[in-house]
Structures are given as C-alpha cells and as structure tokens.
PDB file of N, CA and C in Angstrom:
ATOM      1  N   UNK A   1    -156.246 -58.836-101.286  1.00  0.00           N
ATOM      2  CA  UNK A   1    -154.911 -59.071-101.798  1.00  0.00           C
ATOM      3  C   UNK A   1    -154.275 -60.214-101.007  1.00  0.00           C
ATOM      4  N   UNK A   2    -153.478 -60.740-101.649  1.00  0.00           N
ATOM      5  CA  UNK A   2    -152.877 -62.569-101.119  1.00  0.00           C
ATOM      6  C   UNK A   2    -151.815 -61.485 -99.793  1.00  0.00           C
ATOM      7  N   UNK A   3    -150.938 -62.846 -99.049  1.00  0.00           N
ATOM      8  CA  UNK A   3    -149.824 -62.005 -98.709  1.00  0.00           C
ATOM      9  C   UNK A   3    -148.933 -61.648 -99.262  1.00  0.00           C
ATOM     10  N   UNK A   4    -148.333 -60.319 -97.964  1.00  0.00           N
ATOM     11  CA  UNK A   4    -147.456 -60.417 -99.150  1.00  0.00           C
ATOM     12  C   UNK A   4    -145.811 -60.931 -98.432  1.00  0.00           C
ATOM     13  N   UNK A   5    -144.815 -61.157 -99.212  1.00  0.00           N
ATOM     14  CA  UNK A   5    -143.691 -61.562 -98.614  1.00  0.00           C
ATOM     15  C   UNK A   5    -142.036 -60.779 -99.413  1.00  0.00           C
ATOM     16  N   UNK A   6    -141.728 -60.529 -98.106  1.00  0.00           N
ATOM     17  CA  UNK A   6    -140.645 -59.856 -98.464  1.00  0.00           C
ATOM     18  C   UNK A   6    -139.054 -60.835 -98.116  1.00  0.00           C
ATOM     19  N   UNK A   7    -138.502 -61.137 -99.240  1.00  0.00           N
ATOM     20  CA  UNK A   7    -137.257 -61.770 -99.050  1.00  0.00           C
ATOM     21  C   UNK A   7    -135.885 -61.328 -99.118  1.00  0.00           C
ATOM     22  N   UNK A   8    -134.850 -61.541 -98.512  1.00  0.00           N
ATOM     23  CA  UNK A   8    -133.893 -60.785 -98.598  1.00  0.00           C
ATOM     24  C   UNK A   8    -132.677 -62.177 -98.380  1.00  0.00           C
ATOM     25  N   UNK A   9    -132.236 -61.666 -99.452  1.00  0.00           N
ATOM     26  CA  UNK A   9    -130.844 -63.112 -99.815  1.00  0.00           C
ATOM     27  C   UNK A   9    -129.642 -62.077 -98.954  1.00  0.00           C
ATOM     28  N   UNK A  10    -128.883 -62.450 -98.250  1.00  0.00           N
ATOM     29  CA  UNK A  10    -128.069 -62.069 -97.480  1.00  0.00           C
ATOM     30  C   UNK A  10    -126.875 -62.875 -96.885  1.00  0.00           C
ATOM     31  N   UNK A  11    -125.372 -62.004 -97.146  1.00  0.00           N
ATOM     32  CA  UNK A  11    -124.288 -62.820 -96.948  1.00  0.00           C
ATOM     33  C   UNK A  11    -123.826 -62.495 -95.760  1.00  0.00           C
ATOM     34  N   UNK A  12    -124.379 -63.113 -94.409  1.00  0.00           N
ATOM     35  CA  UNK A  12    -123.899 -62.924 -93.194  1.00  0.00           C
ATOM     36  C   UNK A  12    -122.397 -63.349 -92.435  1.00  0.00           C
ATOM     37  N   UNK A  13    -122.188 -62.384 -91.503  1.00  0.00           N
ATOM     38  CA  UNK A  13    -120.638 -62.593 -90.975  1.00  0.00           C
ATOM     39  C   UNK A  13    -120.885 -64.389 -90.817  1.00  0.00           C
ATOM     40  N   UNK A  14    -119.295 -64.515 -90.011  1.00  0.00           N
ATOM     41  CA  UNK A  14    -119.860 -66.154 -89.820  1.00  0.00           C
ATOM     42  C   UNK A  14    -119.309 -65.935 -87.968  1.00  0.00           C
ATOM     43  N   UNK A  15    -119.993 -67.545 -88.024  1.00  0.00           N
ATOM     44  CA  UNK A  15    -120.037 -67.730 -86.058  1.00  0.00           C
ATOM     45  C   UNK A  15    -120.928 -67.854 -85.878  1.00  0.00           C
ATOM     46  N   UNK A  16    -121.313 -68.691 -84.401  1.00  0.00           N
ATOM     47  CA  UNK A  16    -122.039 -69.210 -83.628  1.00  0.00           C
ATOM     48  C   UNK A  16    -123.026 -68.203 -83.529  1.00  0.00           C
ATOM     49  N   UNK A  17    -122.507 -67.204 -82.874  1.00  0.00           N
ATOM     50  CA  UNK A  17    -123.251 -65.893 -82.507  1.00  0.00           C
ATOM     51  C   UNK A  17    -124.274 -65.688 -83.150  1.00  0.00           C
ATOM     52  N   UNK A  18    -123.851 -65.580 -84.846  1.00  0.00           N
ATOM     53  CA  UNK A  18    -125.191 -65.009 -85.482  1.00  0.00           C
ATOM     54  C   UNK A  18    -126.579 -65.966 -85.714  1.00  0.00           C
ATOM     55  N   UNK A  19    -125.943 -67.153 -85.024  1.00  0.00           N
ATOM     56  CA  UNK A  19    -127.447 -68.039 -85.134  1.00  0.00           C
ATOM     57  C   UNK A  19    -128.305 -67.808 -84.120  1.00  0.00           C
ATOM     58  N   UNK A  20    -127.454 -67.153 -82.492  1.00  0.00           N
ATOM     59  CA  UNK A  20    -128.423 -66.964 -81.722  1.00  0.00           C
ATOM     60  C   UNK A  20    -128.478 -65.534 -82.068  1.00  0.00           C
ATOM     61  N   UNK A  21    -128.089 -64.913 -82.132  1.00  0.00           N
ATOM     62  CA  UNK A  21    -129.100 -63.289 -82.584  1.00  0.00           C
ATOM     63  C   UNK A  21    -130.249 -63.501 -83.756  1.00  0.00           C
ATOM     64  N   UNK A  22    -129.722 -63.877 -84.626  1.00  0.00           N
ATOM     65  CA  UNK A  22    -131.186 -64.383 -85.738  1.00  0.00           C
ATOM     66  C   UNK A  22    -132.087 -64.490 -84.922  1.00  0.00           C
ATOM     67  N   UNK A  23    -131.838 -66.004 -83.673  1.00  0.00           N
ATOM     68  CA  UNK A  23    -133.241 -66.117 -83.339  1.00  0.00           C
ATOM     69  C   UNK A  23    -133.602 -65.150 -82.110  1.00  0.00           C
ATOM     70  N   UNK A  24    -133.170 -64.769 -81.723  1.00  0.00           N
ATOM     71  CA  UNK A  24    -133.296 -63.776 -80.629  1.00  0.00           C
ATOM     72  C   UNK A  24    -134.387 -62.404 -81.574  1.00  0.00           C
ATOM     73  N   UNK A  25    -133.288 -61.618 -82.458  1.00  0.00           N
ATOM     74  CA  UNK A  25    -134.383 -61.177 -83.607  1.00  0.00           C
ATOM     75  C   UNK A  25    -135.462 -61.584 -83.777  1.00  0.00           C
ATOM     76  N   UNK A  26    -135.688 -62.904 -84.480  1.00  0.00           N
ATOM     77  CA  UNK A  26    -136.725 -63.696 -84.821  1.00  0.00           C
ATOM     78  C   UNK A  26    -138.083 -63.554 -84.221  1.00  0.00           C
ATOM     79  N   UNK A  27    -137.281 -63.805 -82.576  1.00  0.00           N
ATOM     80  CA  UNK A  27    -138.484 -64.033 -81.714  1.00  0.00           C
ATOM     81  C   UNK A  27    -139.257 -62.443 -81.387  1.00  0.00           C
ATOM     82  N   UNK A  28    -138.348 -61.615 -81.688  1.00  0.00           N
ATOM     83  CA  UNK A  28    -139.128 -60.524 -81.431  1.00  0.00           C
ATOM     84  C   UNK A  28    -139.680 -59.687 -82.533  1.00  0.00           C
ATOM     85  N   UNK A  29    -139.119 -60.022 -83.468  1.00  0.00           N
ATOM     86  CA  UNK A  29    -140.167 -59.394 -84.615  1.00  0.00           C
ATOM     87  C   UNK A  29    -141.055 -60.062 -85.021  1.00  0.00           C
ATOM     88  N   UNK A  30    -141.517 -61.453 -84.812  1.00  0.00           N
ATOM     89  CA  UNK A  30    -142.711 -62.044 -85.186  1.00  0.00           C
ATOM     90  C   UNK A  30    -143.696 -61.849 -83.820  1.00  0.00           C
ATOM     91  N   UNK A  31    -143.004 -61.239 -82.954  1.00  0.00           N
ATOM     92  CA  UNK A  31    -144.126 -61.144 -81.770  1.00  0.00           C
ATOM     93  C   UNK A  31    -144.719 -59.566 -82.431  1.00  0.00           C
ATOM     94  N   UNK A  32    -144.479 -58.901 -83.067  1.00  0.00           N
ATOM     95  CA  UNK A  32    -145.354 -58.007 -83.514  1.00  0.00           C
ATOM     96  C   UNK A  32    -146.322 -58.348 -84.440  1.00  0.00           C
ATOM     97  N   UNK A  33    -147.159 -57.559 -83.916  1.00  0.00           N
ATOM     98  CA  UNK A  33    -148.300 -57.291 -84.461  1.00  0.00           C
ATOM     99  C   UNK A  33    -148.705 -57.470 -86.297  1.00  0.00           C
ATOM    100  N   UNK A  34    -148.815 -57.905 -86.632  1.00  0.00           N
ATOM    101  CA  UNK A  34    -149.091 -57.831 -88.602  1.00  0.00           C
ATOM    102  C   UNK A  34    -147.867 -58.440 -88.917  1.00  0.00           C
ATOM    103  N   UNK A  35    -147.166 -59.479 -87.923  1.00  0.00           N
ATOM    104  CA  UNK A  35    -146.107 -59.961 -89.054  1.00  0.00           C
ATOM    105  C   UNK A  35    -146.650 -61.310 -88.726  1.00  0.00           C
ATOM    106  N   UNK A  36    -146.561 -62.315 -90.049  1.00  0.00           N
ATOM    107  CA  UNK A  36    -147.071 -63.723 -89.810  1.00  0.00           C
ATOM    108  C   UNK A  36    -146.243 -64.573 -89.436  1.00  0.00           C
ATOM    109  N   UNK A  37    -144.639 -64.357 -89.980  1.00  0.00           N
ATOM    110  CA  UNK A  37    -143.720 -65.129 -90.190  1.00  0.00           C
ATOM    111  C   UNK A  37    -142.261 -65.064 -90.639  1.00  0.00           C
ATOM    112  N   UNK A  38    -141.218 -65.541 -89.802  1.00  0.00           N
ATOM    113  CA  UNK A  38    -140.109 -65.018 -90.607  1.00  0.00           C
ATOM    114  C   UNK A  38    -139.347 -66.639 -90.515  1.00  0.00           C
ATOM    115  N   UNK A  39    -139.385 -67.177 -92.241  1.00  0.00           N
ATOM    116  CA  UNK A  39    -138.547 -67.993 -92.446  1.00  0.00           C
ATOM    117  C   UNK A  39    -136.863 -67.925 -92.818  1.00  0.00           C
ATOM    118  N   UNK A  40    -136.020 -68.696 -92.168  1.00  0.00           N
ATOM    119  CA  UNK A  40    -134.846 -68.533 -92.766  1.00  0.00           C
ATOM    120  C   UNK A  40    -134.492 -70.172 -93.887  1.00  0.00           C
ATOM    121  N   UNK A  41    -133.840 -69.774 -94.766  1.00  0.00           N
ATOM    122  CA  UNK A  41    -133.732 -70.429 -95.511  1.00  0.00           C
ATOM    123  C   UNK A  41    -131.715 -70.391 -96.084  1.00  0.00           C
ATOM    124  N   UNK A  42    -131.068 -71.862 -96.282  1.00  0.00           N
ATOM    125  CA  UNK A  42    -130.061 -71.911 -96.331  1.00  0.00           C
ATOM    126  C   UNK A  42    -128.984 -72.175 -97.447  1.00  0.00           C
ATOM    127  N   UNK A  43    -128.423 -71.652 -98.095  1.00  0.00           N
ATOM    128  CA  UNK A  43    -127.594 -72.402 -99.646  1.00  0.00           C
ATOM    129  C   UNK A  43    -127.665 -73.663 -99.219  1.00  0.00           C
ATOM    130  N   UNK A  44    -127.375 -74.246-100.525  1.00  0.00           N
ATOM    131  CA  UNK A  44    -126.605 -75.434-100.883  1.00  0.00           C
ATOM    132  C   UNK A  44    -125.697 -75.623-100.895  1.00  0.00           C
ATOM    133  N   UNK A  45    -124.882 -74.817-101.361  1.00  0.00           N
ATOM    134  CA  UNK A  45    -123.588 -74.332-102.333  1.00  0.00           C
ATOM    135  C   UNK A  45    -122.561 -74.169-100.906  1.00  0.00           C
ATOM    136  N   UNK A  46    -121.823 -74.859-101.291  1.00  0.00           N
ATOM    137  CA  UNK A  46    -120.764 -75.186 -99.935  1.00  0.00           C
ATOM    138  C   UNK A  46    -119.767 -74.629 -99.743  1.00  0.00           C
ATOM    139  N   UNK A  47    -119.394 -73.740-100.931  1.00  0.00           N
ATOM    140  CA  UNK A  47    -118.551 -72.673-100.711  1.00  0.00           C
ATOM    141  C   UNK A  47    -119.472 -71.362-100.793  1.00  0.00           C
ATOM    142  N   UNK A  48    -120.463 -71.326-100.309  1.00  0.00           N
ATOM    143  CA  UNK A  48    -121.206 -69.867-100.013  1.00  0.00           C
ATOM    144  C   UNK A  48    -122.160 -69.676 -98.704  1.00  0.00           C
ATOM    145  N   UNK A  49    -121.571 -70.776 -97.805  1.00  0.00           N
ATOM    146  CA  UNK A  49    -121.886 -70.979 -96.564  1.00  0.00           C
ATOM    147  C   UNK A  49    -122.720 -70.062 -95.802  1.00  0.00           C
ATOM    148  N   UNK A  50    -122.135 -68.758 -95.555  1.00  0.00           N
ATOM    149  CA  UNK A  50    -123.080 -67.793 -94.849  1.00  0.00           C
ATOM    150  C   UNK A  50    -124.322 -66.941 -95.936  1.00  0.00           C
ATOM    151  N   UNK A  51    -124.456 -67.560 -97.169  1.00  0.00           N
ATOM    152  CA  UNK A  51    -125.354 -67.312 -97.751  1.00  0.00           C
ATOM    153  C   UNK A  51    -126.880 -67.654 -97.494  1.00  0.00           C
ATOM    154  N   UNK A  52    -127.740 -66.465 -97.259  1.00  0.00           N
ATOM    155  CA  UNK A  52    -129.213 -66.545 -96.270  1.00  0.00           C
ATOM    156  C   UNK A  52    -130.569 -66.310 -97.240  1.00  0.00           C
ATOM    157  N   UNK A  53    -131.440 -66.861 -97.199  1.00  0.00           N
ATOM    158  CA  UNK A  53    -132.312 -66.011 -97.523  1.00  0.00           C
ATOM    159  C   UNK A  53    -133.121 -65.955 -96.474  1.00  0.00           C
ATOM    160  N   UNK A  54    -133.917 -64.845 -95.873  1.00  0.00           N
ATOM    161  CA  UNK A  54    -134.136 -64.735 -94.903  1.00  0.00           C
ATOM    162  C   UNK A  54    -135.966 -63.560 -95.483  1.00  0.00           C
ATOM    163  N   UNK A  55    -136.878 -64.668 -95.488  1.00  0.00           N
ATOM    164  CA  UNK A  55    -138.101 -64.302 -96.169  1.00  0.00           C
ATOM    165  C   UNK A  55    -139.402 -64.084 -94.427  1.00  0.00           C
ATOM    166  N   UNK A  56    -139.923 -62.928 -94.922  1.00  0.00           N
ATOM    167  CA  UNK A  56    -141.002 -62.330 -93.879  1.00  0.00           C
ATOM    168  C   UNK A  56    -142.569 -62.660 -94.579  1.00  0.00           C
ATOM    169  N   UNK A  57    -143.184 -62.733 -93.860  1.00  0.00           N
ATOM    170  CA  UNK A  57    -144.599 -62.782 -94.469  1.00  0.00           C
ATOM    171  C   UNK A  57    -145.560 -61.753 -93.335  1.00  0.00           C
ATOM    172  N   UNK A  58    -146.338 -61.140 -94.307  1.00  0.00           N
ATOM    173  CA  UNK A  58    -147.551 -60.306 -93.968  1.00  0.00           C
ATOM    174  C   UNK A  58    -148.902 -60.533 -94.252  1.00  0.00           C
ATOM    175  N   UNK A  59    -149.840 -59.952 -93.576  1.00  0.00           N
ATOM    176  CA  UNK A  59    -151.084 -60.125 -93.950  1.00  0.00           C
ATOM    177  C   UNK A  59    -151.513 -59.762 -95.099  1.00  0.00           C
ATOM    178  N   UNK A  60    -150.872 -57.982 -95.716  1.00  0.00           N
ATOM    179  CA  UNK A  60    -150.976 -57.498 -96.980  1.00  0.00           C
ATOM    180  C   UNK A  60    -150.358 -56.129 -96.625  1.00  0.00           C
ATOM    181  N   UNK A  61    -150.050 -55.695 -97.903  1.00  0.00           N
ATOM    182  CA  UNK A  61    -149.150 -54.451 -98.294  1.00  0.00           C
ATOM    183  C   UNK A  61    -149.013 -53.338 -97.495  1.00  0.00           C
ATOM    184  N   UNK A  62    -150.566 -52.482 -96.715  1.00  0.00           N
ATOM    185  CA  UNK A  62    -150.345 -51.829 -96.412  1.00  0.00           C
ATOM    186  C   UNK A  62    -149.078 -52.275 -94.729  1.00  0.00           C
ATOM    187  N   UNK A  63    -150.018 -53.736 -93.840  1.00  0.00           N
ATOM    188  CA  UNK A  63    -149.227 -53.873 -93.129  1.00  0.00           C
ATOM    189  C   UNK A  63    -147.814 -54.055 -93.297  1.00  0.00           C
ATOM    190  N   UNK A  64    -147.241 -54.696 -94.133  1.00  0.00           N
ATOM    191  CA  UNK A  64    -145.846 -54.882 -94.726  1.00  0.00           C
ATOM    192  C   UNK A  64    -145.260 -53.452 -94.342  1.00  0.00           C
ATOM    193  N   UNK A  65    -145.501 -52.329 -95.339  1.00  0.00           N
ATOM    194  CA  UNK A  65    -145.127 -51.145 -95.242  1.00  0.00           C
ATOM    195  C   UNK A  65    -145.399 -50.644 -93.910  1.00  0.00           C
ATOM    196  N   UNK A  66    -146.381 -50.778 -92.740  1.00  0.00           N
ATOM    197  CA  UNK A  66    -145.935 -50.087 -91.673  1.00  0.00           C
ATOM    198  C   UNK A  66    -145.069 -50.930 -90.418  1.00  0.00           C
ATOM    199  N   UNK A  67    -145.358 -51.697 -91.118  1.00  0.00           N
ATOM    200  CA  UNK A  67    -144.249 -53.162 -89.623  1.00  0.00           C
ATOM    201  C   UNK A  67    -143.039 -52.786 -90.355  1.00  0.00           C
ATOM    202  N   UNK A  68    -142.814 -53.195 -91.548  1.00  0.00           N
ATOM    203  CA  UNK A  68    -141.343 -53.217 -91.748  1.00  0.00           C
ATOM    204  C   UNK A  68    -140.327 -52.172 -91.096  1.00  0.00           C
ATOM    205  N   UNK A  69    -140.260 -50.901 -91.274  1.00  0.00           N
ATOM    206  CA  UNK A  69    -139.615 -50.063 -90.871  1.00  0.00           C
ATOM    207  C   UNK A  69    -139.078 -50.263 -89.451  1.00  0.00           C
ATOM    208  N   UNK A  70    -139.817 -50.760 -88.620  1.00  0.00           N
ATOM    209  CA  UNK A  70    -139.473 -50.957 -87.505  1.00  0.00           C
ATOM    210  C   UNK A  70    -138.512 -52.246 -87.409  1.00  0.00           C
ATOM    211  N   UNK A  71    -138.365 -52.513 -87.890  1.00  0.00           N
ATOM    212  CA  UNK A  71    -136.737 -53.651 -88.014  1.00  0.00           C
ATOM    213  C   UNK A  71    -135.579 -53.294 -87.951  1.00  0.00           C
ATOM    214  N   UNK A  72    -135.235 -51.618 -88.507  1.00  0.00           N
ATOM    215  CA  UNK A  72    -134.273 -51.385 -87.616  1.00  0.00           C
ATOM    216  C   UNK A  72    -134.065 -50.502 -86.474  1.00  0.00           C
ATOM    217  N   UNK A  73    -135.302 -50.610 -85.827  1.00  0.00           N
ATOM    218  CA  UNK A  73    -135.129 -49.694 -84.596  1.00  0.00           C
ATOM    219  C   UNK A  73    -135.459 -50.438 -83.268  1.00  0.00           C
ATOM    220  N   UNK A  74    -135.987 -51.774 -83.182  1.00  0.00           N
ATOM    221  CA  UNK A  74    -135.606 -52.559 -82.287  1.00  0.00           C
ATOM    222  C   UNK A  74    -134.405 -53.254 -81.707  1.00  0.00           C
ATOM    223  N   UNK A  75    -133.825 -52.882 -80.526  1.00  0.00           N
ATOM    224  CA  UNK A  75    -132.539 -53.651 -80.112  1.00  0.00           C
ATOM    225  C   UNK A  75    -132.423 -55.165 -80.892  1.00  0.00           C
ATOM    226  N   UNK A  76    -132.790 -56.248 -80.529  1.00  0.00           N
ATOM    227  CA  UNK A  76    -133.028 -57.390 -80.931  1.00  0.00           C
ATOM    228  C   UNK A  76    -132.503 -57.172 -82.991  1.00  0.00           C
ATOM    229  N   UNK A  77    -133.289 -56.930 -83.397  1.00  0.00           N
ATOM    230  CA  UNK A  77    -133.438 -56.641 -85.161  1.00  0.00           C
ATOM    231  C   UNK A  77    -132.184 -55.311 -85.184  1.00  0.00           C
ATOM    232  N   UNK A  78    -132.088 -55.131 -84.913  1.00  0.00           N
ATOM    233  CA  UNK A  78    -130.979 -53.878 -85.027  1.00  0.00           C
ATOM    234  C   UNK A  78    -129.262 -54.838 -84.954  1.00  0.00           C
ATOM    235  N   UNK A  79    -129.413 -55.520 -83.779  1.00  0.00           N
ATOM    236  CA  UNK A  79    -128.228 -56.432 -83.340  1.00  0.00           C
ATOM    237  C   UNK A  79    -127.885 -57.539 -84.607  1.00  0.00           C
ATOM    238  N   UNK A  80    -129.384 -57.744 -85.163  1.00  0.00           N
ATOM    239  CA  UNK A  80    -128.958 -59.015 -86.532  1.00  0.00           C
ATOM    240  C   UNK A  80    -128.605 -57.966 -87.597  1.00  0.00           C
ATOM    241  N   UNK A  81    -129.502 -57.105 -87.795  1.00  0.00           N
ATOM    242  CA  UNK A  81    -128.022 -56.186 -88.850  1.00  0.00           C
ATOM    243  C   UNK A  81    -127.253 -55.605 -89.067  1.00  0.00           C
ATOM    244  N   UNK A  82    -126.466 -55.371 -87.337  1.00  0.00           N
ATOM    245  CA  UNK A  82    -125.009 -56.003 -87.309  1.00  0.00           C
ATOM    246  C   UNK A  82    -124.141 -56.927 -88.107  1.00  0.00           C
ATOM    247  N   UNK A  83    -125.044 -57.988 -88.331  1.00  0.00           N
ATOM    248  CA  UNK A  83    -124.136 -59.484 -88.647  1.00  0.00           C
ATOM    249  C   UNK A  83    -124.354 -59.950 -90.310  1.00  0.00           C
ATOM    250  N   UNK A  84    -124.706 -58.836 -90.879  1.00  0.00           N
ATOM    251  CA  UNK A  84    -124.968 -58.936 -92.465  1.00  0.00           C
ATOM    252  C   UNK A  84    -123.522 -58.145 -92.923  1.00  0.00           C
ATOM    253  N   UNK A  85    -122.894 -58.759 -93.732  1.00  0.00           N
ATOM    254  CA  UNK A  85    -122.062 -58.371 -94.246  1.00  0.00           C
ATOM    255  C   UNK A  85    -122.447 -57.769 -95.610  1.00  0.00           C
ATOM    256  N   UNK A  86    -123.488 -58.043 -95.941  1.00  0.00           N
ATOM    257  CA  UNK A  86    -123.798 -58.129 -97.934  1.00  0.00           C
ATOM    258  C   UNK A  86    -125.390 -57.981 -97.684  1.00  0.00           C
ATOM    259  N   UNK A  87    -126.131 -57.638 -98.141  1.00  0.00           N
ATOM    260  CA  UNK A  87    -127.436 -57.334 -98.460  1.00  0.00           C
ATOM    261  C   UNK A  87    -127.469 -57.563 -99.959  1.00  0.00           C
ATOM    262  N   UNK A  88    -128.028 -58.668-100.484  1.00  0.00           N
ATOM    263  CA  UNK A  88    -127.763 -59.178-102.047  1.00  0.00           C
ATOM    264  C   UNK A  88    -129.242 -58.248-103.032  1.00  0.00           C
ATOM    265  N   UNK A  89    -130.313 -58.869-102.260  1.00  0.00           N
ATOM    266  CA  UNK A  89    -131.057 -58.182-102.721  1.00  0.00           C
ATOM    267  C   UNK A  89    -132.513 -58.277-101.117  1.00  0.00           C
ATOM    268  N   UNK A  90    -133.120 -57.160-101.823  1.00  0.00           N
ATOM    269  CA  UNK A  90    -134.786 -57.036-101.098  1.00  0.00           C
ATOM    270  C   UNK A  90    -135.748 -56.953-101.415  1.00  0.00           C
ATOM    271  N   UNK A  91    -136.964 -57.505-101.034  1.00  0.00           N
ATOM    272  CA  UNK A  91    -138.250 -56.905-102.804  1.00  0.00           C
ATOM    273  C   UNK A  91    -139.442 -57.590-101.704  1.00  0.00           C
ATOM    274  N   UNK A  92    -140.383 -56.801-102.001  1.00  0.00           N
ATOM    275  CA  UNK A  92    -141.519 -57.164-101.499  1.00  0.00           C
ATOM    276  C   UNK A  92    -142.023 -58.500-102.831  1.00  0.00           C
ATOM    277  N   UNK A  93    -142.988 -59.560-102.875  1.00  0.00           N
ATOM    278  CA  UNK A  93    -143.619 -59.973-103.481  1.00  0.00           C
ATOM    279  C   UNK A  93    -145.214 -60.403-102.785  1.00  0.00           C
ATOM    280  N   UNK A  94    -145.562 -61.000-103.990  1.00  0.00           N
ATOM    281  CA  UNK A  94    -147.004 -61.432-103.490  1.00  0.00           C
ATOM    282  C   UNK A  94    -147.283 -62.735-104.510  1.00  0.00           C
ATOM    283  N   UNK A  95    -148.007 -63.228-104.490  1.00  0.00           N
ATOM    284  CA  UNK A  95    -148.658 -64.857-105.190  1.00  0.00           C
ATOM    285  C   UNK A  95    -148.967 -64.067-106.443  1.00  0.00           C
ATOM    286  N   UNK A  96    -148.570 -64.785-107.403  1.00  0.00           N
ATOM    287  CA  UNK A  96    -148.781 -64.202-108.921  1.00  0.00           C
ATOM    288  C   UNK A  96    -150.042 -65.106-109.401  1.00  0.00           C
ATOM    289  N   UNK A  97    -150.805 -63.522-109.840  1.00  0.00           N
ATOM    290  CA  UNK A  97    -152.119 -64.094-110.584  1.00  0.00           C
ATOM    291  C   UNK A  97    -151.963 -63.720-111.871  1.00  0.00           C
ATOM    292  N   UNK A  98    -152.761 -64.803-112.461  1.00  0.00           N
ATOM    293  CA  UNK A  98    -152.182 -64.465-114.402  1.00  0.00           C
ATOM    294  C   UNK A  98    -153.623 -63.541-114.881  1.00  0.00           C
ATOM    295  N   UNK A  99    -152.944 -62.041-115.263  1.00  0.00           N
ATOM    296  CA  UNK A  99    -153.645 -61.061-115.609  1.00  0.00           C
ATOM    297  C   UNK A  99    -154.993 -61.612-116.510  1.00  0.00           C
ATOM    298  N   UNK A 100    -156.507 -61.668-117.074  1.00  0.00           N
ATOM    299  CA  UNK A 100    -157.333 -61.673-117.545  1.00  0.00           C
ATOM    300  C   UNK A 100    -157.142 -61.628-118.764  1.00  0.00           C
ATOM    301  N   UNK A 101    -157.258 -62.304-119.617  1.00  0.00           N
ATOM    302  CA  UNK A 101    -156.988 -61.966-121.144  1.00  0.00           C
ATOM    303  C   UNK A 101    -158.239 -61.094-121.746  1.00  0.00           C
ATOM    304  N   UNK A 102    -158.372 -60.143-122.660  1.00  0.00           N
ATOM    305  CA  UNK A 102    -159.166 -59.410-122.982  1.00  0.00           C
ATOM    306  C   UNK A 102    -159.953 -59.814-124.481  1.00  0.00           C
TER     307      UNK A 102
END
C-alpha cells in the first residue's frame, strides 16, 4: 500500500508563539518512529491568515493508526493543540489508483 497521509486544514489562534510551538511539536513528532513527515502548508487568502493545513505522512495505514494517537499525549503535540482554535477538517488519504475495469 502507497503512503498514507493525513491532513488537517486548521484555523489557529494567532501570534508569534504558535510558530514556535508548531515547530517545537514538529520536531518531536517526526522524531517518532513510523512518522515520515509533517508538512505545514499556508492560505493565500489574506483575510484567512491563521488558516493551516497541516499534512503528516506515514509509511502505511496500519502505522498511521498506531503513531497517530499519540499526538495528543505528548507535552510538545499536546501544547500545539492548545493553539487550534477550529479543526476544519481530518481524513486519512492515500495516492489514488484507478480501480481495474472489468
């Protein structure tokens, strides 16, 4: 199975602060074990400023499902979701393969 990646669009408080907790977070949940990657990604849209998407990558599903949980029970990852005001959406995905025609 491809990876898989879980994204989460998120309307965070605003301030300095939450850029260094992100990476403070950051740095410690990609130091675990089965996580590949955590990109943050930023609007455009200039009146939606603290608007995040904030996408994880895994090796595959089962790891996804046992790393994830632990995001909110680390100090570090616990402290960044503090600073979410809005949780828009969450969803695991994976690389879309076009089903076999029969």
């Amino acid at each position: 199975m491809p990876n898989i990646i879980e994204i989460f669009v998120l309307k965070m408080k605003e301030g300095a602060e939450v850029d260094a907790i992100r990476e403070a977070a950051r740095a410690d949940f990609v130091a675990l074990e089965g996580v590949t990657s955590w990109e943050t990604l930023v609007t455009t849209d200039p009146s939606r400023q603290t608007l995040y998407a904030d996408i994880f990558t895994f090796p595959n599903y089962e790891t996804a499902k046992r790393v994830t949980p632990q995001f909110a029970q680390r100090p570090a990852t616990k402290a960044f979701l503090g600073q979410i005001e809005e949780m828009i959406v969450g969803q695991f995905f994976t690389t879309y393969q076009p089903k076999a025609s029969e």
